[in-house]
Protein backbone atom coordinates (compact mmCIF):
# COMPACT_ATOMS: atom_id res chain seq x y z
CA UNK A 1 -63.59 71.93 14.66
CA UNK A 2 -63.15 69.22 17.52
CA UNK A 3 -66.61 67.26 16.44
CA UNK A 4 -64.78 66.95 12.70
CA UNK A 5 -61.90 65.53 13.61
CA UNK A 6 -63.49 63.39 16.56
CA UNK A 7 -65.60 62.17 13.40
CA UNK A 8 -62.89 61.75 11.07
CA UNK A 9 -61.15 59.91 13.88
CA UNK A 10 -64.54 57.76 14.48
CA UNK A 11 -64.96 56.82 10.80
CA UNK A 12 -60.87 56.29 10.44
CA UNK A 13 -61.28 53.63 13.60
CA UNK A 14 -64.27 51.87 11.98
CA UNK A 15 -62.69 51.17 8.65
CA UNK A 16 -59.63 49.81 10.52
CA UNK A 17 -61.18 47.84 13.10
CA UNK A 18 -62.94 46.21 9.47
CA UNK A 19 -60.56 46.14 7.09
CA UNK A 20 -63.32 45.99 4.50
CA UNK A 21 -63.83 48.04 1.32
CA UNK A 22 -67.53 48.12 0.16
CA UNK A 23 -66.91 49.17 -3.57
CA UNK A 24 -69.73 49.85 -6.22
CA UNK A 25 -72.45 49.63 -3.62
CA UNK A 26 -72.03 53.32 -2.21
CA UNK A 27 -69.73 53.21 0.43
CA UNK A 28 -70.71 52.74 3.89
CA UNK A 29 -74.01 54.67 3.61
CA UNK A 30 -77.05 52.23 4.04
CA UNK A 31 -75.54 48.80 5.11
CA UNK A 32 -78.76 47.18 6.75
CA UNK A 33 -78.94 43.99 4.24
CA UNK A 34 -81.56 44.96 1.83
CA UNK A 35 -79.90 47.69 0.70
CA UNK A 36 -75.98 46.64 0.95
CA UNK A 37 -77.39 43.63 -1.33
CA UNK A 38 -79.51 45.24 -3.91
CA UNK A 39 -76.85 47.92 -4.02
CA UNK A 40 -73.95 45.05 -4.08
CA UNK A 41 -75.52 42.98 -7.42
CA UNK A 42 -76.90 46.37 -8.96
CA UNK A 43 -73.36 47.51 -9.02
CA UNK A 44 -70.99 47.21 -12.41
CA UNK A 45 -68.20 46.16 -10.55
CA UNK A 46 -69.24 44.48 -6.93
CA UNK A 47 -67.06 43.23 -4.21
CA UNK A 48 -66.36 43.66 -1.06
CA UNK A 49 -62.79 43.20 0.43
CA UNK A 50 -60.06 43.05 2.96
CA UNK A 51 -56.24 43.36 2.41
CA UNK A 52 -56.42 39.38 1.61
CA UNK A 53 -59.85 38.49 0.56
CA UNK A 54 -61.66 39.93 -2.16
CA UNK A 55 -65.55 38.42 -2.94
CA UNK A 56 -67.88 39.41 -5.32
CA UNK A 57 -71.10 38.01 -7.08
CA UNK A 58 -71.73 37.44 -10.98
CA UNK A 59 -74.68 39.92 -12.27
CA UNK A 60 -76.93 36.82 -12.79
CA UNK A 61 -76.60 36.37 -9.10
CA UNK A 62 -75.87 33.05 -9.78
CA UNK A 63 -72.41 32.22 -9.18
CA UNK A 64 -70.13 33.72 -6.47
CA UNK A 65 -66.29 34.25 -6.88
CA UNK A 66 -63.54 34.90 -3.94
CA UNK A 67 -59.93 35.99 -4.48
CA UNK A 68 -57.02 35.32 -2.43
CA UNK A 69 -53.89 37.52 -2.06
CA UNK A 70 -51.97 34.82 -0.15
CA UNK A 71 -52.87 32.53 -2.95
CA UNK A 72 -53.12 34.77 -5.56
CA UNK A 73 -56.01 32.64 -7.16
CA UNK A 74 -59.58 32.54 -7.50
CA UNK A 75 -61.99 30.01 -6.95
CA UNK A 76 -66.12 30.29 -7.72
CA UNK A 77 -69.11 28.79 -6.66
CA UNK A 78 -72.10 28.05 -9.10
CA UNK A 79 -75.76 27.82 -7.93
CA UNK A 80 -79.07 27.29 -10.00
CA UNK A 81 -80.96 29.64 -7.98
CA UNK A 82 -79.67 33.33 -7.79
CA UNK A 83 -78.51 34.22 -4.06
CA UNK A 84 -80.60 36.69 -2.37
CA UNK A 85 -79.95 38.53 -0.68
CA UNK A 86 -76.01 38.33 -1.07
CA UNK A 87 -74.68 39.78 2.00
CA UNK A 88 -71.20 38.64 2.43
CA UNK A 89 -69.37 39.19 5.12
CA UNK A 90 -65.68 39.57 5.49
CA UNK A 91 -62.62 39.64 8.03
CA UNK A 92 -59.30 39.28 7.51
CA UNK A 93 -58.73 35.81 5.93
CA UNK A 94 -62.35 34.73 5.89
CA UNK A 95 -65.02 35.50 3.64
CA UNK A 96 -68.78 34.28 4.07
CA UNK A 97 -72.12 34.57 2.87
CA UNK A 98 -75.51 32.22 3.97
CA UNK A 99 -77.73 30.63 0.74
CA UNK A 100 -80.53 27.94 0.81
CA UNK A 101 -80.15 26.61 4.29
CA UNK A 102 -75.81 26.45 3.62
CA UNK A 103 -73.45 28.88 5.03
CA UNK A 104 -70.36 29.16 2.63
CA UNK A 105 -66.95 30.39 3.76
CA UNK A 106 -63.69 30.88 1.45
CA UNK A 107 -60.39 31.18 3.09
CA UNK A 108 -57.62 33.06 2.13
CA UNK A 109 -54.96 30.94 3.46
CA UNK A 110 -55.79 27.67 1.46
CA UNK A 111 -58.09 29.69 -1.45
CA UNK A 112 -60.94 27.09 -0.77
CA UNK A 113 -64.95 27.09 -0.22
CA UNK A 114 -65.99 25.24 2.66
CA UNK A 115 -69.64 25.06 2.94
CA UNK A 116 -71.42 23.46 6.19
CA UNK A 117 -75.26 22.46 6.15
CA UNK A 118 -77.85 24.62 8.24
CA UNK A 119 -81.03 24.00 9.80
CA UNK A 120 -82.17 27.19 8.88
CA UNK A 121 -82.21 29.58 5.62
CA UNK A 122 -79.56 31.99 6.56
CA UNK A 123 -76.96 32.22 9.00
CA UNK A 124 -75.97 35.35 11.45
CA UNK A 125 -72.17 35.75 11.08
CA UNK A 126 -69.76 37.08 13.64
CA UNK A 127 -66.44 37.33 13.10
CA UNK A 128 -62.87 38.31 14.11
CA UNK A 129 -59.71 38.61 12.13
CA UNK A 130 -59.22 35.05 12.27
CA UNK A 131 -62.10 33.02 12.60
CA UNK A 132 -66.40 33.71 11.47
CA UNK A 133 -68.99 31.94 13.63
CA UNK A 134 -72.68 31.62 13.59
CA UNK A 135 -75.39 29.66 16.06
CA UNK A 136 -78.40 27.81 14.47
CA UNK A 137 -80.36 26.85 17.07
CA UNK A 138 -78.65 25.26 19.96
CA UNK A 139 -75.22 24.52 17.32
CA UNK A 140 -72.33 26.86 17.15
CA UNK A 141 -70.58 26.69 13.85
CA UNK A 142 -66.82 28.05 13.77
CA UNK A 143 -64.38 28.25 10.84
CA UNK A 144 -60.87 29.31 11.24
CA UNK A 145 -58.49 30.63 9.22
CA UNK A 146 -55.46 28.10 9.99
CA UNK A 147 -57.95 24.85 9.43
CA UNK A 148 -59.99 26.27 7.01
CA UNK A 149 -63.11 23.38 8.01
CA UNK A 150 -66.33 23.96 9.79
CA UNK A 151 -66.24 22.66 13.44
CA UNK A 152 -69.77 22.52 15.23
CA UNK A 153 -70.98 21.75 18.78
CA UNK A 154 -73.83 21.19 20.34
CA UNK A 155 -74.97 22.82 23.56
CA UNK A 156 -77.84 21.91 26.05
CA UNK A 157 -79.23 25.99 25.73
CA UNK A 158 -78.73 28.40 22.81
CA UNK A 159 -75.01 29.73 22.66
CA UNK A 160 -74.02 33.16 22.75
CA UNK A 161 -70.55 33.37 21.71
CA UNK A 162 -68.01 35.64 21.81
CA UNK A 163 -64.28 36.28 20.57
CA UNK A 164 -60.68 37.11 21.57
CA UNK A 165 -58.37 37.86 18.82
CA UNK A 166 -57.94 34.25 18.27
CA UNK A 167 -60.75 32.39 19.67
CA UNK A 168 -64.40 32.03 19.83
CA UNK A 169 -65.90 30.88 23.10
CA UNK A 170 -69.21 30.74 25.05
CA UNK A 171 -70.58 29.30 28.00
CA UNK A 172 -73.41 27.23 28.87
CA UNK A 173 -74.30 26.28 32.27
CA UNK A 174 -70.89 24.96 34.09
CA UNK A 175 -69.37 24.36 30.74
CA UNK A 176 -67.16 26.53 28.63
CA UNK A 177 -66.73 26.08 25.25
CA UNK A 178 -63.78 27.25 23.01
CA UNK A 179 -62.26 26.96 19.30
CA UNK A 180 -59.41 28.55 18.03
CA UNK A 181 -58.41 29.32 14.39
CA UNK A 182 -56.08 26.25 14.58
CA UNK A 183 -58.71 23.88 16.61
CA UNK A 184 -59.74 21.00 15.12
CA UNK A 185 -62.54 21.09 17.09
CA UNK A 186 -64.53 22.45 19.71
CA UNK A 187 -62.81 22.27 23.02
CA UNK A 188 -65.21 21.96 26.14
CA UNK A 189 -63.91 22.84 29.76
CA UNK A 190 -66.37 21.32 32.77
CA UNK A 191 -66.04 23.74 35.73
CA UNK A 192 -67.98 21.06 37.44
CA UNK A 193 -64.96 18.07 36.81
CA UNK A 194 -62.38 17.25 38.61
CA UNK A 195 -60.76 15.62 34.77
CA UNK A 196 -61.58 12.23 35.83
């Protein structure tokens, strides 16, 4: 009896902490990316969503659709070649998904796509409530929720970023690097300057 309700309360905290829904693609069972994709576009009805994002994928794979509850409107994205695998990923206000060397986010506060060039095919995205990031290369990418634009930085090493409930940060060398959902870009801190 206590391993049942330590696992109820173990799969209750993971769907919270998420705030996602995975409908028509079986649930949470199986959600390496192969699978969660093939099951995703095999699906009749596919999305995935959040209290304020909803995204889901056309059964030609070829054109990709978000809704927004603080909006209430939809907006779509069209591509010649079908997306594959389409593995969206989704936080609170934020929903994105990588496609032929692009990583696409739509936010739920203005109901817009923002896309942002890559170096390589796909992107890795983390993500809090508020903000999704991804590094290609030595560049850090960050999108927040209150901006709704891709910011991007540079470092002299690969970054390895991490978040707060508001911010995404990392630190390379003597310098730390931040960007909140309302930045307008990245912020650097020297711990080797005086500010002069």
């Amino acid at each position: 009896m206590p391993v049942r309700v330590f696992a109820t309360i173990l799969v209750f905290s993971i769907a919270s902490s998420t705030h996602a829904q995975i409908n028509g693609g079986g649930g949470f069972g199986g959600l390496d990316n192969g699978t969660f994709g093939s099951n995703l576009q095999a699906s009749s009805t596919p999305y995935v969503e959040t209290d304020n994002v909803l995204i889901t994928i056309s059964k030609t794979g070829k054109t990709v659709t978000a809704f927004s509850a603080l909006t209430g409107k939809t907006a779509s994205l069209s591509f010649e070649e079908k997306v594959e695998p389409f593995v969206p990923v989704v936080s609170a206000n934020i929903a994105c998904f990588a496609h032929n060397k692009s990583a696409y986010a739509f936010i739920a506060t203005t109901g817009k796509w923002q896309a942002v060039k890559t170096k390589t095919k796909s992107a890795q995205f983390i993500h809090s409530g508020t903000m999704v990031c991804f590094v290609d290369e030595k560049t850090a990418y960050a999108i927040g929720d209150q901006t709704g634009k891709w910011l991007q930085v540079d470092a002299e090493e690969v970054p390895i970023p991490g978040f707060s409930k508001m911010t995404v940060k990392f630190q390379v060398k003597s310098k730390i690097y931040i960007c909140s959902a309302a930045s307008k870009e990245w912020q650097v801190i020297d711990l080797e300057s005086d500010g002069k």
